[in-house]
C-alpha atoms as a PDB file:
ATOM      1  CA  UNK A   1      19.859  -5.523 -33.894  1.00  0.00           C
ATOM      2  CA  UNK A   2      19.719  -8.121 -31.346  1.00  0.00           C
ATOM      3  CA  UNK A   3      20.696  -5.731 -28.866  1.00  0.00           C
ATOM      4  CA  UNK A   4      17.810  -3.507 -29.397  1.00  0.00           C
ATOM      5  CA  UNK A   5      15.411  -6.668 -29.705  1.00  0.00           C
ATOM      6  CA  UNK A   6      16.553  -7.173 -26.172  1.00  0.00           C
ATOM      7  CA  UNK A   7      16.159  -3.790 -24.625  1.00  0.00           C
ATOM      8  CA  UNK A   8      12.242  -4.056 -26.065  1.00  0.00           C
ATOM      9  CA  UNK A   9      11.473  -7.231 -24.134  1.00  0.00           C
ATOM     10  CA  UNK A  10      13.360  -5.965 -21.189  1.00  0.00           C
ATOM     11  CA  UNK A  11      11.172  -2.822 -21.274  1.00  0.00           C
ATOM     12  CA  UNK A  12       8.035  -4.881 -21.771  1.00  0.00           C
ATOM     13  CA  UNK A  13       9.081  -7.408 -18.973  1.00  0.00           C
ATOM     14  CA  UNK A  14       9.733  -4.396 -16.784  1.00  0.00           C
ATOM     15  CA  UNK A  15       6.657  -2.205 -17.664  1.00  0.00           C
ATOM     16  CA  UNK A  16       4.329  -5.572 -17.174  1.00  0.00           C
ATOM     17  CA  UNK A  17       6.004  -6.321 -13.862  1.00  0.00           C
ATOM     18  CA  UNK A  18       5.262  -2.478 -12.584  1.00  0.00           C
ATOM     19  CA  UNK A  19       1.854  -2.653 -13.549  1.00  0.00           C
ATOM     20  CA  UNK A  20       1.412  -6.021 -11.748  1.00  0.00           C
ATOM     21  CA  UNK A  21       3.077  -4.034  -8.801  1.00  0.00           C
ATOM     22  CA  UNK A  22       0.684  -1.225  -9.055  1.00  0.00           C
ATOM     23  CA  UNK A  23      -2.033  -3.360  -9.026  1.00  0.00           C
ATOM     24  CA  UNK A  24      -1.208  -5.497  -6.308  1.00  0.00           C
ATOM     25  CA  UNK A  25      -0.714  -1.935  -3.957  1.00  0.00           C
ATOM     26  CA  UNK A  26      -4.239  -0.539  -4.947  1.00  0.00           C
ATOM     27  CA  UNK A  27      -6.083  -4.168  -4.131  1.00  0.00           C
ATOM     28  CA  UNK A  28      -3.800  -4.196  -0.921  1.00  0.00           C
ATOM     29  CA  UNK A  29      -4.786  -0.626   0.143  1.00  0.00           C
ATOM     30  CA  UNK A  30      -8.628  -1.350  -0.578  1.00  0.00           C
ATOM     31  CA  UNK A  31      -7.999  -4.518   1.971  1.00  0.00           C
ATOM     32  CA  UNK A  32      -6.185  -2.161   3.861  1.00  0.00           C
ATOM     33  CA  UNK A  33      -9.243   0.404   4.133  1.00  0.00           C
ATOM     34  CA  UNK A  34     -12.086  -1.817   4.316  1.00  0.00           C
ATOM     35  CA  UNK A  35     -10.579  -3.983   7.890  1.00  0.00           C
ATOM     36  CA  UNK A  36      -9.864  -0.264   8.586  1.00  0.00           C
ATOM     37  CA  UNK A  37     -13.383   0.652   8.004  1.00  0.00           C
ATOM     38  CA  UNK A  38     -15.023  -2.564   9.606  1.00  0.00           C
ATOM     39  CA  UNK A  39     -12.629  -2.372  12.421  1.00  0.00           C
ATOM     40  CA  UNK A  40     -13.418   1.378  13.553  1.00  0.00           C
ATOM     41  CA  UNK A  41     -16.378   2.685  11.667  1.00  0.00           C
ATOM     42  CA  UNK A  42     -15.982   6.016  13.911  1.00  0.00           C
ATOM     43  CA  UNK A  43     -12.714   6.765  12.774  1.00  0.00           C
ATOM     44  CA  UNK A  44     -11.467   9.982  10.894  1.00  0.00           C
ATOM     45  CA  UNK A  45     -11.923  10.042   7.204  1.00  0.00           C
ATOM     46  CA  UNK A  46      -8.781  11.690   7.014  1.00  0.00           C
ATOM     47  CA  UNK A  47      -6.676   8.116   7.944  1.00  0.00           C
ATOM     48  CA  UNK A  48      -8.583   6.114   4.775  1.00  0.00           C
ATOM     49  CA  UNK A  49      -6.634   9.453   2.491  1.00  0.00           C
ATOM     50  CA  UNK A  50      -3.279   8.760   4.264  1.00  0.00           C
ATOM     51  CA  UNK A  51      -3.709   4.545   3.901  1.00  0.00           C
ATOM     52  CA  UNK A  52      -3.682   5.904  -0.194  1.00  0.00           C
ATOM     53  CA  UNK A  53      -0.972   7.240   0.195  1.00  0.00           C
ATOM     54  CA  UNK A  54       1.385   4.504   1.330  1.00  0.00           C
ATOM     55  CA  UNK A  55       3.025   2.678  -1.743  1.00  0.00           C
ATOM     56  CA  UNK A  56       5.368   0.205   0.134  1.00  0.00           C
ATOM     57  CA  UNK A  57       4.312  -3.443   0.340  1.00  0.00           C
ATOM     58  CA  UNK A  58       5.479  -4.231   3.780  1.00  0.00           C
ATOM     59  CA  UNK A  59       3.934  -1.360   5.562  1.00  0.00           C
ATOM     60  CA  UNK A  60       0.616  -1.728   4.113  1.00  0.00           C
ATOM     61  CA  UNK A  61       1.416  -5.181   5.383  1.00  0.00           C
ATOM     62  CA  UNK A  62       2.264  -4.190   8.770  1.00  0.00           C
ATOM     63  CA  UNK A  63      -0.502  -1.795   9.111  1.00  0.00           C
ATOM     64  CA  UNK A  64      -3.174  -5.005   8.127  1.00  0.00           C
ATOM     65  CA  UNK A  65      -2.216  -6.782  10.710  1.00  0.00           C
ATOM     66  CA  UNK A  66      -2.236  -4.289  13.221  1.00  0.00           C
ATOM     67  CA  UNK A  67      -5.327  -3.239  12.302  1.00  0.00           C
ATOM     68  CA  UNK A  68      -6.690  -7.203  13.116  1.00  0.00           C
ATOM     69  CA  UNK A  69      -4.544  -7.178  15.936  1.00  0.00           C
ATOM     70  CA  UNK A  70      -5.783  -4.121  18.199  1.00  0.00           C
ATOM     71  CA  UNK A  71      -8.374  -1.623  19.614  1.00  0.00           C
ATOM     72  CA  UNK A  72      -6.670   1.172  19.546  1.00  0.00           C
ATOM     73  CA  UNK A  73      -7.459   3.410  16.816  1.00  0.00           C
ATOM     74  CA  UNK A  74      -4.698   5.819  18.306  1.00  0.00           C
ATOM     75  CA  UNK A  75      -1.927   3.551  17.823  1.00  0.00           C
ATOM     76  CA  UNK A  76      -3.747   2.376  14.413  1.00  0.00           C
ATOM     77  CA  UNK A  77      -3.492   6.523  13.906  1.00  0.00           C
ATOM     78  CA  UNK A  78       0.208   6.177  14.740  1.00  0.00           C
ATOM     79  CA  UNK A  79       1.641   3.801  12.770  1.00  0.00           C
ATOM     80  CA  UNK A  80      -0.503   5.385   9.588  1.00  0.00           C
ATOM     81  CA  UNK A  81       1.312   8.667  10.233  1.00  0.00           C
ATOM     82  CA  UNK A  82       4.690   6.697  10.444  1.00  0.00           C
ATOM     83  CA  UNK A  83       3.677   4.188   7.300  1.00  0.00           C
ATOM     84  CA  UNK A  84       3.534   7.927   5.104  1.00  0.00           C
ATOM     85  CA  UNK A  85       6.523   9.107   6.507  1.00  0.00           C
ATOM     86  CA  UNK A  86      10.241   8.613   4.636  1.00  0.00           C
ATOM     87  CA  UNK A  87       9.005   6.131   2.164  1.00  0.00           C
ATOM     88  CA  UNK A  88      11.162   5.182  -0.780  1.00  0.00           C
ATOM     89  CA  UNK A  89       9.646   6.638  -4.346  1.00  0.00           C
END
């Protein structure tokens, strides 16, 4: 009995801590988009769809502060493209 009022809390601790996850990666890849947006208004629609797509904390990190950091919406393209790539489920 005790066992199983365990594995409920654990499931509830675990399925509150994902959601707090999930939220934190949507509100980071909105901040994400909109220095994307304010940083090169010109650029291809297509990059804002591929910033969606990355789910891992540190490379929607990385890519923030590149995007501050530089004028080069190539190398902004770049490291988008390798932000998608191989990323961990």
């Amino acid at each position: 009995m005790s066992s199983d009022l365990f594995q409920l809390v654990y499931q509830d601790q675990l399925a509150e801590l994902e959601q707090r996850e999930q939220a934190w990666r949507e509100a980071m890849q909105k901040s994400v988009e909109h220095v994307f947006i304010s940083r090169f208004p010109l650029a291809p629609v297509k990059l804002i769809h591929s910033i969606r797509q990355i789910r891992e904390a540190m490379r929607l990190q990385a890519l923030h502060d590149l995007i501050l950091t530089t004028d080069d919406v190539a190398r902004v393209e770049q490291a988008i493209g390798a932000a998608t790539e191989n990323q961990q489920p």
